[in-house]
Protein backbone atom coordinates (compact mmCIF):
# COMPACT_ATOMS: atom_id res chain seq x y z
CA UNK A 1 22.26 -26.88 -18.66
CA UNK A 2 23.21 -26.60 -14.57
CA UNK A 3 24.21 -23.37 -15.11
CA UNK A 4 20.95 -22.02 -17.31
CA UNK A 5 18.52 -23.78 -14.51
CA UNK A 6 20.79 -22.08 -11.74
CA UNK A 7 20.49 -18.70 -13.67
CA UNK A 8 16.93 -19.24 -14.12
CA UNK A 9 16.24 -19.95 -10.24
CA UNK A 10 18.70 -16.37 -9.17
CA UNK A 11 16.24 -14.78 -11.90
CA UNK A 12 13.20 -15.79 -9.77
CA UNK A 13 14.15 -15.37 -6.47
CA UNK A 14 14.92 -11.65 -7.66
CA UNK A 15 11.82 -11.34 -8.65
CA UNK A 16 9.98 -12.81 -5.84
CA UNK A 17 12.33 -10.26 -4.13
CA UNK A 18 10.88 -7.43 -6.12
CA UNK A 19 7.38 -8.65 -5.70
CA UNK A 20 7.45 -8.76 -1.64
CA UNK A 21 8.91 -5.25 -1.85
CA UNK A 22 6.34 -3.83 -3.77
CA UNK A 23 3.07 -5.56 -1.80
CA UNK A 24 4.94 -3.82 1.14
CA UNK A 25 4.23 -0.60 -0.41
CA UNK A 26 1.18 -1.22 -1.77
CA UNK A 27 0.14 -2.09 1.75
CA UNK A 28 1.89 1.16 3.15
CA UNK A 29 -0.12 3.40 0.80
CA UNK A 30 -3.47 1.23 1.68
CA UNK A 31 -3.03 1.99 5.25
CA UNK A 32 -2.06 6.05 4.13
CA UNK A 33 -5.07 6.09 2.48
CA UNK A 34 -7.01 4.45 4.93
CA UNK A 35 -6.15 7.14 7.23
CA UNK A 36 -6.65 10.03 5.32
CA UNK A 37 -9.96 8.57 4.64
CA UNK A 38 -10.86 8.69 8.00
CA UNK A 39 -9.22 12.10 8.58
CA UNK A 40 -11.33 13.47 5.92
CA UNK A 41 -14.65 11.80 7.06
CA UNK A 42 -13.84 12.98 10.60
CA UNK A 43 -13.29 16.70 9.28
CA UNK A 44 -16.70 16.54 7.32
CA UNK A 45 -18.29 15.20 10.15
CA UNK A 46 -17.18 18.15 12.45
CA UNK A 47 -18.16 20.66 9.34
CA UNK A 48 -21.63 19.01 9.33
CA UNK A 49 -22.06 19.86 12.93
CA UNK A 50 -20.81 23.14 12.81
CA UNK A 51 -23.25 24.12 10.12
CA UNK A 52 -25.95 22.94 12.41
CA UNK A 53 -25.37 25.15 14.94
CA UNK A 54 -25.25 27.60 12.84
């Protein structure tokens, strides 16, 4: 019974392991995306202006 509740408790702090390393890509690719967001709206911005002086 010890040993099945001390199994059970490596099993979840493994997982909680797993978790925290995958909201800390999630969060990397956020911010990725966040800046090639604003890369891209930056690069339509400057193609809007251009095309007005044209």
């Amino acid at each position: 019974m010890v040993s099945n509740v001390s199994d059970m408790i490596q099993q979840i702090a493994a997982s909680e392991e797993e978790q925290s390393a995958a909201a800390g890509q999630v969060s990397a690719n956020m911010e990725s995306i966040s800046k090639v967001t604003k890369e891209a709206f930056g690069s339509v911005s400057e193609t809007s202006n251009a095309a007005s002086d044209l």
